[in-house]
Every structure is written in C-alpha cells, then in structure tokens.
PDB file of N, CA and C in Angstrom:
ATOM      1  N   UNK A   1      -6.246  12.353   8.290  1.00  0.00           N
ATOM      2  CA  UNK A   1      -6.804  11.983   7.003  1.00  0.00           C
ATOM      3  C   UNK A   1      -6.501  10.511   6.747  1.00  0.00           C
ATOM      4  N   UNK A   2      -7.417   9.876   5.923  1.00  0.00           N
ATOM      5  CA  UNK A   2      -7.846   8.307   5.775  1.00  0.00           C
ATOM      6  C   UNK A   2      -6.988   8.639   4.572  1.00  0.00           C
ATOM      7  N   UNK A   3      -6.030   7.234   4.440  1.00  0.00           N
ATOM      8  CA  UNK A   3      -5.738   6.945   3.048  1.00  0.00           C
ATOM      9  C   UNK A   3      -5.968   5.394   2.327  1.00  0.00           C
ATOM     10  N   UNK A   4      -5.964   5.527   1.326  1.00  0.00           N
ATOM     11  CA  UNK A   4      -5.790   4.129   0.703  1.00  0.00           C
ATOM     12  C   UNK A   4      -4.217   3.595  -0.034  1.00  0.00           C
ATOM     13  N   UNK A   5      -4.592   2.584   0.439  1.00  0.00           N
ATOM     14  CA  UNK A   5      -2.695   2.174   0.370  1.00  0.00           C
ATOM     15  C   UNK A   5      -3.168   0.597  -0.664  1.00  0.00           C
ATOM     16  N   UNK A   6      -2.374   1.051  -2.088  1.00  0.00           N
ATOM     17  CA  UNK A   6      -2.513   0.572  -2.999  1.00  0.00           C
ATOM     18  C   UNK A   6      -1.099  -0.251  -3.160  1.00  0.00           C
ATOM     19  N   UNK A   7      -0.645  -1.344  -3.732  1.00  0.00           N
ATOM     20  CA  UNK A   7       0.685  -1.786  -4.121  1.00  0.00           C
ATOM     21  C   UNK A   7       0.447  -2.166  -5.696  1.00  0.00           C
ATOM     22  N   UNK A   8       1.464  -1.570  -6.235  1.00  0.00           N
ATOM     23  CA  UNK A   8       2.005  -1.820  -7.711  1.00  0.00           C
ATOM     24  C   UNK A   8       2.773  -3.413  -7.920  1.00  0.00           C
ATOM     25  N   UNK A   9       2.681  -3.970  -8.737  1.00  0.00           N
ATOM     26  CA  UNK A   9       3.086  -5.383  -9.781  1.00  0.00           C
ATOM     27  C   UNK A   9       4.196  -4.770  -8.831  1.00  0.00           C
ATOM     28  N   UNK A  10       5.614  -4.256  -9.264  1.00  0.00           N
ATOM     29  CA  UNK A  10       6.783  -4.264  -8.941  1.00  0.00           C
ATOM     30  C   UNK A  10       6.866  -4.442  -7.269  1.00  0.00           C
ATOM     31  N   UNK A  11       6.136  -3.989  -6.487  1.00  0.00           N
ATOM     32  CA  UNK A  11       6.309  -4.099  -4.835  1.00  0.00           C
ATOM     33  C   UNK A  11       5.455  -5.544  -4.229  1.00  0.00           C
ATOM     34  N   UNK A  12       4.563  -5.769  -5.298  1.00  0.00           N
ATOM     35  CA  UNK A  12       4.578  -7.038  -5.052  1.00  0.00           C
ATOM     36  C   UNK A  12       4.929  -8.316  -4.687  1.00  0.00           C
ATOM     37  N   UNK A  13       5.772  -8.000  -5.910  1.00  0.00           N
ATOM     38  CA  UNK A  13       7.201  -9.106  -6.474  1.00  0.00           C
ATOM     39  C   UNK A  13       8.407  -8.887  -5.575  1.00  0.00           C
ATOM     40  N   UNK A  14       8.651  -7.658  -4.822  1.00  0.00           N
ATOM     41  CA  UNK A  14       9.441  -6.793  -4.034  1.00  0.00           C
ATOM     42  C   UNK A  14       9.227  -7.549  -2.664  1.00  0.00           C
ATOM     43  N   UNK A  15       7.693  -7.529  -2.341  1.00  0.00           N
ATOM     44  CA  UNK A  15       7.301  -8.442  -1.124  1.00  0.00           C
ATOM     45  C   UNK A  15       7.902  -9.788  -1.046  1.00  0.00           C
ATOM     46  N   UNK A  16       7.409 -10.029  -2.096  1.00  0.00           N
ATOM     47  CA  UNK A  16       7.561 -12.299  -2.270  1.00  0.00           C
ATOM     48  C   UNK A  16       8.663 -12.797  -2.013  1.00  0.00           C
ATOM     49  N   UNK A  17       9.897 -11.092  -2.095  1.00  0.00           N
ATOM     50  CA  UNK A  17      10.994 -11.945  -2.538  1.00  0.00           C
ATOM     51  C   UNK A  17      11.896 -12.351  -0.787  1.00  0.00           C
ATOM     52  N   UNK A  18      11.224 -11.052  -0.106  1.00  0.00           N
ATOM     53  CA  UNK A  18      11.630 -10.686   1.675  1.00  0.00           C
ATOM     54  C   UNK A  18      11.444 -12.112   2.250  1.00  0.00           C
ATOM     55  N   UNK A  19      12.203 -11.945   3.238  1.00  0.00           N
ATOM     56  CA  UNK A  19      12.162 -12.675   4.208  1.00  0.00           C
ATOM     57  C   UNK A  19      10.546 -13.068   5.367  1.00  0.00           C
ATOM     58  N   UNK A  20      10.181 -14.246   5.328  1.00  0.00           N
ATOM     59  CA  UNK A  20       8.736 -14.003   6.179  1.00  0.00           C
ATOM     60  C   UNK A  20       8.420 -13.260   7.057  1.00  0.00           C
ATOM     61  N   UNK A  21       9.478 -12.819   8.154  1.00  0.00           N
ATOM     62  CA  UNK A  21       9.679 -12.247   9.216  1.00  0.00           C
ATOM     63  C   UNK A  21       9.265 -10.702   8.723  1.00  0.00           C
ATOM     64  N   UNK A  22      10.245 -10.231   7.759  1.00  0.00           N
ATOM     65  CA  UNK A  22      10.122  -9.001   7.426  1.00  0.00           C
ATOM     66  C   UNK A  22       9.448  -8.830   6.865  1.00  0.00           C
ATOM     67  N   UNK A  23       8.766  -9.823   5.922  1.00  0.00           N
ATOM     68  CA  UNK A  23       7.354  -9.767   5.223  1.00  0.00           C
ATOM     69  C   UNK A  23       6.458  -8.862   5.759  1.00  0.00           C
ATOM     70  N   UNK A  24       6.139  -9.442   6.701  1.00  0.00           N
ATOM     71  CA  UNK A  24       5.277  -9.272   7.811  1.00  0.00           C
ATOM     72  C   UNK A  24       5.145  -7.862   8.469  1.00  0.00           C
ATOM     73  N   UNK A  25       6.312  -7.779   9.416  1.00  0.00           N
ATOM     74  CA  UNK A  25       6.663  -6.341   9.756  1.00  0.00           C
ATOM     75  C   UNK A  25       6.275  -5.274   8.343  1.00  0.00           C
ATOM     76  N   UNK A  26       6.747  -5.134   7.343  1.00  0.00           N
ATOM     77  CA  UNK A  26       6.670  -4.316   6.536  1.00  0.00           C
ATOM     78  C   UNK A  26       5.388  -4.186   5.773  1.00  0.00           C
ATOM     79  N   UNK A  27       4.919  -5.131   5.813  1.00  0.00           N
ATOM     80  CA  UNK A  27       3.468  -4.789   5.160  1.00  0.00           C
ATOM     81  C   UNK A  27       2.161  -4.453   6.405  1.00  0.00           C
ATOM     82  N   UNK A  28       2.777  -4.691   7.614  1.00  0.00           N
ATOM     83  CA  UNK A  28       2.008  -3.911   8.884  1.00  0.00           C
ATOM     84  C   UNK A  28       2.425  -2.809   9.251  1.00  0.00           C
ATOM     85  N   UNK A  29       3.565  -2.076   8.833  1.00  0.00           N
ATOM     86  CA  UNK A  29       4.136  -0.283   8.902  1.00  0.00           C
ATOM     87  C   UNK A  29       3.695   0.011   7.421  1.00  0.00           C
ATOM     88  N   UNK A  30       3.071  -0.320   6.272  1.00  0.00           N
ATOM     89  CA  UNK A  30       2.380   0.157   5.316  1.00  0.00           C
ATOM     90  C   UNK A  30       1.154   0.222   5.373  1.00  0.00           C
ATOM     91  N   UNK A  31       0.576  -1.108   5.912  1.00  0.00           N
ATOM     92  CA  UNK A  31      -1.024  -0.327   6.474  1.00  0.00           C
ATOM     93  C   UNK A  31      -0.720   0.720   7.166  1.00  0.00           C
ATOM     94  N   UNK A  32      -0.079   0.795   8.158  1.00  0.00           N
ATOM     95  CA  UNK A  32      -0.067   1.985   9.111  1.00  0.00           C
ATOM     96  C   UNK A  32      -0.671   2.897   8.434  1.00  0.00           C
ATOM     97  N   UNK A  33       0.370   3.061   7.348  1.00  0.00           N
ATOM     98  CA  UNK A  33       0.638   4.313   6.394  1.00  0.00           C
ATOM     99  C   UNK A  33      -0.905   5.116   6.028  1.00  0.00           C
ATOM    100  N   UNK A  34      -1.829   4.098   6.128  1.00  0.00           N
ATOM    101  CA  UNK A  34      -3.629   4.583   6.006  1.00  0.00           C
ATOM    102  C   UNK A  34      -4.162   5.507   6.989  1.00  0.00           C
ATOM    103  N   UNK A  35      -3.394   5.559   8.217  1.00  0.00           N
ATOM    104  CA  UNK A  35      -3.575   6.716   9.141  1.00  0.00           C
ATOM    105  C   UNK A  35      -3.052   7.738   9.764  1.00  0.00           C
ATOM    106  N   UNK A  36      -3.149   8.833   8.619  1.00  0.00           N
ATOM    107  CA  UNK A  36      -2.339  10.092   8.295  1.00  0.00           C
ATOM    108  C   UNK A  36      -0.768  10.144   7.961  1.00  0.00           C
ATOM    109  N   UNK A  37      -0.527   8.686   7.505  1.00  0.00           N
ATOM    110  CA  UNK A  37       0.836   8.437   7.156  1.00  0.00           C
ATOM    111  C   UNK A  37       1.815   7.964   8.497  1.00  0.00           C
ATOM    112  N   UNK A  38       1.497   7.248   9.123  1.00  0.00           N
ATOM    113  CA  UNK A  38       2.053   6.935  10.643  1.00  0.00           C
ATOM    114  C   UNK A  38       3.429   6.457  10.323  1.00  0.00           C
ATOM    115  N   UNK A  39       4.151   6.766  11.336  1.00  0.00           N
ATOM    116  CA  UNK A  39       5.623   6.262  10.748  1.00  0.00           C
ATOM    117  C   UNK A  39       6.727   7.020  10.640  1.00  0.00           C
ATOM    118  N   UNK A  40       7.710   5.960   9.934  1.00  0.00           N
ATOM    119  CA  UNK A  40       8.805   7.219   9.863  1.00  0.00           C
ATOM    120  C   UNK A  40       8.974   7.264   8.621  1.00  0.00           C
ATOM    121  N   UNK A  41       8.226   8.005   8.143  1.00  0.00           N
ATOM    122  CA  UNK A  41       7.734   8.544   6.544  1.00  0.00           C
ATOM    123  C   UNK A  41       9.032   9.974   6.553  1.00  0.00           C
ATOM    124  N   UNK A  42       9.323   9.526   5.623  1.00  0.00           N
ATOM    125  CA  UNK A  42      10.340  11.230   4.666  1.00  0.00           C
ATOM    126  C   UNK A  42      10.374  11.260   3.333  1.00  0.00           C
ATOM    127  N   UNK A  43       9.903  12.859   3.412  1.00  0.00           N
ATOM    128  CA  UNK A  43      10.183  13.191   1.624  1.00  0.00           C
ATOM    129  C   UNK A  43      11.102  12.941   1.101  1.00  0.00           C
ATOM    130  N   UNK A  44      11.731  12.714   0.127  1.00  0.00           N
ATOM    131  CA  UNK A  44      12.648  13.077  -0.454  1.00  0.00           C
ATOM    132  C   UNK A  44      13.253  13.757  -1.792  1.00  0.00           C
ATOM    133  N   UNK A  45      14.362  14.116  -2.272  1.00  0.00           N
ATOM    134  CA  UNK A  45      14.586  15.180  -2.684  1.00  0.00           C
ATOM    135  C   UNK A  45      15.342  14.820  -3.806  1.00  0.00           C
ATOM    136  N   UNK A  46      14.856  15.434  -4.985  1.00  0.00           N
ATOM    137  CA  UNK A  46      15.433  14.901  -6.322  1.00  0.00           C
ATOM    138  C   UNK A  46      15.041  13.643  -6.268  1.00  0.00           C
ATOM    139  N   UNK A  47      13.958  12.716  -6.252  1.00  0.00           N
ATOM    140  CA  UNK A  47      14.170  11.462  -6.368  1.00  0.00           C
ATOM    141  C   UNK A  47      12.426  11.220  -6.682  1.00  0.00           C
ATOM    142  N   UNK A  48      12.709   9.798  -7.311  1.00  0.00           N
ATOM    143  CA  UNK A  48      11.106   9.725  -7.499  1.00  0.00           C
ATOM    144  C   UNK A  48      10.409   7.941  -7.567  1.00  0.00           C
ATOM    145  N   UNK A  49       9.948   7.288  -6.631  1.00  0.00           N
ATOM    146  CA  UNK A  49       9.066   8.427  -6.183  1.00  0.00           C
ATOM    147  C   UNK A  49       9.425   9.593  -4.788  1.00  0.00           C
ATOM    148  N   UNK A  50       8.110  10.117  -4.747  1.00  0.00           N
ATOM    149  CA  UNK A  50       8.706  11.447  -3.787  1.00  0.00           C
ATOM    150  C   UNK A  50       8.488  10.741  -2.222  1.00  0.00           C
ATOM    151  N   UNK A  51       8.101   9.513  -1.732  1.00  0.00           N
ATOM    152  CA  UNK A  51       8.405   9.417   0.147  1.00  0.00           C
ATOM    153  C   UNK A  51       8.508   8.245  -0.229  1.00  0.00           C
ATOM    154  N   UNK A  52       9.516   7.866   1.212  1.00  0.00           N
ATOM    155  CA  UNK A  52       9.840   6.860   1.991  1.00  0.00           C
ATOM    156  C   UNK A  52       9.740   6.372   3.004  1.00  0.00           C
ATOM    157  N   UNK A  53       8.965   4.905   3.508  1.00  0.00           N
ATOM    158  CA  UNK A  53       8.521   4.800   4.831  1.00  0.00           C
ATOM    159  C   UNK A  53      10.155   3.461   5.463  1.00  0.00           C
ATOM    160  N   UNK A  54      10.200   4.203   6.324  1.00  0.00           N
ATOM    161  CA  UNK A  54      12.068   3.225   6.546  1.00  0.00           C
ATOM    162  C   UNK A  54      11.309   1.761   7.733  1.00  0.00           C
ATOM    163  N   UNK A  55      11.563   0.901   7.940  1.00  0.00           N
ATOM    164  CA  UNK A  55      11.042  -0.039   8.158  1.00  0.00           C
ATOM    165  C   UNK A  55      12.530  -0.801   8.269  1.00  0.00           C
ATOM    166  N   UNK A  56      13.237  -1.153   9.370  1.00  0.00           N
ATOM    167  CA  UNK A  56      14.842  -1.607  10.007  1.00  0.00           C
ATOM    168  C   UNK A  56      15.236  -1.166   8.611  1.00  0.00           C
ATOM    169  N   UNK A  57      15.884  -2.328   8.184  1.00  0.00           N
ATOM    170  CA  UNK A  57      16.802  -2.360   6.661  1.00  0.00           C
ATOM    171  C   UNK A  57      15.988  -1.981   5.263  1.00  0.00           C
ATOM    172  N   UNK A  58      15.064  -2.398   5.464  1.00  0.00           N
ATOM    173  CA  UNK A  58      13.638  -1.775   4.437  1.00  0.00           C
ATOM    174  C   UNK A  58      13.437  -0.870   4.051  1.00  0.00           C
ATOM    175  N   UNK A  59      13.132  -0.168   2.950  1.00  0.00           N
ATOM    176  CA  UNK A  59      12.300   1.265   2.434  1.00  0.00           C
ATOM    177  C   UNK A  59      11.320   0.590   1.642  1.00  0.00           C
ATOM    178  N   UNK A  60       9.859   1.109   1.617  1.00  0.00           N
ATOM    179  CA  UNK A  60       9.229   1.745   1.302  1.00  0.00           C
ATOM    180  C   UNK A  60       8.875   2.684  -0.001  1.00  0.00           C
ATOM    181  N   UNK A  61       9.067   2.596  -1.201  1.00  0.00           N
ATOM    182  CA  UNK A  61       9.045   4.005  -1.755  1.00  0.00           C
ATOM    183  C   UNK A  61       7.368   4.173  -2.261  1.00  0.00           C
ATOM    184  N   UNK A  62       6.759   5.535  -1.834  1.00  0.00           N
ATOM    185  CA  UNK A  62       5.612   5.442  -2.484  1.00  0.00           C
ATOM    186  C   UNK A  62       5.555   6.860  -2.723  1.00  0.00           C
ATOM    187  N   UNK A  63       4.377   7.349  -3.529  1.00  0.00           N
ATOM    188  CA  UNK A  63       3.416   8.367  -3.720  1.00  0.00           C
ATOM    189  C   UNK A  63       2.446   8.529  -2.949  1.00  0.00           C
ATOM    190  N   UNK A  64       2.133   9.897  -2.697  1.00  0.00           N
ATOM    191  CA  UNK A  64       0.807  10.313  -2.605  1.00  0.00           C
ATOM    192  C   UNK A  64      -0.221  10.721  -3.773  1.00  0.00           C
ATOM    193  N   UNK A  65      -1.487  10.616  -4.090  1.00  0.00           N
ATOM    194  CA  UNK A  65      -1.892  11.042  -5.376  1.00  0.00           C
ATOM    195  C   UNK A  65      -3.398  11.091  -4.728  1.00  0.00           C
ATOM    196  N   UNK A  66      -3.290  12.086  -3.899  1.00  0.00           N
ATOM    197  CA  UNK A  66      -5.134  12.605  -3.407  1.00  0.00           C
ATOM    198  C   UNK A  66      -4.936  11.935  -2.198  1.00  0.00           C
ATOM    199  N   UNK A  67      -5.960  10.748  -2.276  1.00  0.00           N
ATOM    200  CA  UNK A  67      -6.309   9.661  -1.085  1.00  0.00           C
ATOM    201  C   UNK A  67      -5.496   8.617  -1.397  1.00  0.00           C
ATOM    202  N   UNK A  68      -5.055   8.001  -2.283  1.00  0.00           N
ATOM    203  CA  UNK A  68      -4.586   7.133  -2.380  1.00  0.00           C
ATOM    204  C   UNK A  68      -3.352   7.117  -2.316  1.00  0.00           C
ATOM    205  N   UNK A  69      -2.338   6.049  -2.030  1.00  0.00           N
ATOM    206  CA  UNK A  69      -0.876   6.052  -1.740  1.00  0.00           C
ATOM    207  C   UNK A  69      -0.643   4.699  -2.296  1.00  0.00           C
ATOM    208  N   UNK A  70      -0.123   4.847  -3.518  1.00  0.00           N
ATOM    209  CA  UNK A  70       0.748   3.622  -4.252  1.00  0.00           C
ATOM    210  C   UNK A  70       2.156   3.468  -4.164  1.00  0.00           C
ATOM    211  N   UNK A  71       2.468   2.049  -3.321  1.00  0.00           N
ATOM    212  CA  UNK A  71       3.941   1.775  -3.062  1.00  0.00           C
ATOM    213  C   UNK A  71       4.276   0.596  -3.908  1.00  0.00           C
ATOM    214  N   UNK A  72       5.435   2.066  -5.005  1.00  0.00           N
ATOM    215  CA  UNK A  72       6.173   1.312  -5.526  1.00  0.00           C
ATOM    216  C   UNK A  72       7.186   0.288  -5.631  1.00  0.00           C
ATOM    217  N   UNK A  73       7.852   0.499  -4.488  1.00  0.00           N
ATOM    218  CA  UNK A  73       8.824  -0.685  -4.337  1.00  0.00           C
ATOM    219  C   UNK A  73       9.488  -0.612  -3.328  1.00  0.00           C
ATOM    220  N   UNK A  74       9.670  -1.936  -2.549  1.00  0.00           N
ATOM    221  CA  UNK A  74      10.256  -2.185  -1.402  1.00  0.00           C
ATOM    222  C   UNK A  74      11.486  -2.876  -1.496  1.00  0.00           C
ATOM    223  N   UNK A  75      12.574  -2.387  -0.909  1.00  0.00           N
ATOM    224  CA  UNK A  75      13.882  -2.419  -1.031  1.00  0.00           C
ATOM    225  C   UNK A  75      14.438  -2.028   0.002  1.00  0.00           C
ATOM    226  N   UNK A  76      15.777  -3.152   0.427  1.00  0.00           N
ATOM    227  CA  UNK A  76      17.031  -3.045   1.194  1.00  0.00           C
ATOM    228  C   UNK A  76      17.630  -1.909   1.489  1.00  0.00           C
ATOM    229  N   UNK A  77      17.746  -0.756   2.359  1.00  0.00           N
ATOM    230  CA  UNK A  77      18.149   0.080   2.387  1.00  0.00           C
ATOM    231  C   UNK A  77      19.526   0.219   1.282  1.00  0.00           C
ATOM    232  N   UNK A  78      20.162   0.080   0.939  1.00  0.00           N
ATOM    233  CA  UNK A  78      21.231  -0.330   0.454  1.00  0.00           C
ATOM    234  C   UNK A  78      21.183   0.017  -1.282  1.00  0.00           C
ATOM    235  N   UNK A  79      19.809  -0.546  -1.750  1.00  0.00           N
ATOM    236  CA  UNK A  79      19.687  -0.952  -2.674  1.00  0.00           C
ATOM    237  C   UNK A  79      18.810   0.678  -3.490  1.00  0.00           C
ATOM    238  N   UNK A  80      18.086   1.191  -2.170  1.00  0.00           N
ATOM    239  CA  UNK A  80      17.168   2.469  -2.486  1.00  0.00           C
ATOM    240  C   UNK A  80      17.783   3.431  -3.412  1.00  0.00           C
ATOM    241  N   UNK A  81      18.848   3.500  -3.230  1.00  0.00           N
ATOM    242  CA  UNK A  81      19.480   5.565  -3.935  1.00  0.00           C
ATOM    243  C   UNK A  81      20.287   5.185  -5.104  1.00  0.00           C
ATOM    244  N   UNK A  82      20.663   3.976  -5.667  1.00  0.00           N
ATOM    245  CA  UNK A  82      21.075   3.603  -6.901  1.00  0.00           C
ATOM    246  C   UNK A  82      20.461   4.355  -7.916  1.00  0.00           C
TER     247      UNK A  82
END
C-alpha cells in the first residue's frame, strides 16, 4: 500500500535544526516510509503518537490516518520517551 507522507510545523523546525548529514539520511528513510512503511518502523505502546521510524540516533514519530502518514517530530533518540 501507497502512502502519503505529510510533515507537521513542529518536524519541520525538528528538521532545520539536524545536522546536514542527518538531514538528509532522515528525510530519505521517511520517504521510504510511502512504500508500505519500509524500515524499521515500531508501534508503540502507551505513547502518542502511535509509530516510530528509528533512523541511527534519530526517531521519527508519526501517525497513520488512512493513506496518509503525518510525522510529528523528529528527535534524538534520547530525547523521544520524555
């Protein structure tokens, strides 16, 4: 299944702030994400939003909502489970 991979104001700003290098990498394992979710995508539990695409030190956090997949915010592993 085809998805559309949308980014929110906050993952935006989340992007600008990364490193070029990782810029890069991470917003090419989120396209991925448009074909059937490629990756190393995991649910997760009690938490919201509900998946995470892990990318080295990086997460990912997004939704699914039909076809579309809005990622909310990209963050330092470190920084995710606060």
């Amino acid at each position: 299944m085809n998805y559309a991979v949308g980014f929110k104001p906050r993952a935006l700003k989340d992007l600008s702030d990364l490193p070029q290098a990782d810029r890069r990498r991470v917003v090419a394992r989120i396209e991925g994400l448009q074909n059937n979710l490629a990756g190393d995508v995991k649910k997760l539990t009690n938490f919201t939003p509900e998946y995470r695409l892990r990318v080295g030190d990086w997460r990912a956090l997004f939704e699914i909502e039909g076809t579309t997949v809005p990622v909310y915010r990209v963050l330092h592993r470190r920084e995710v489970c606060r």
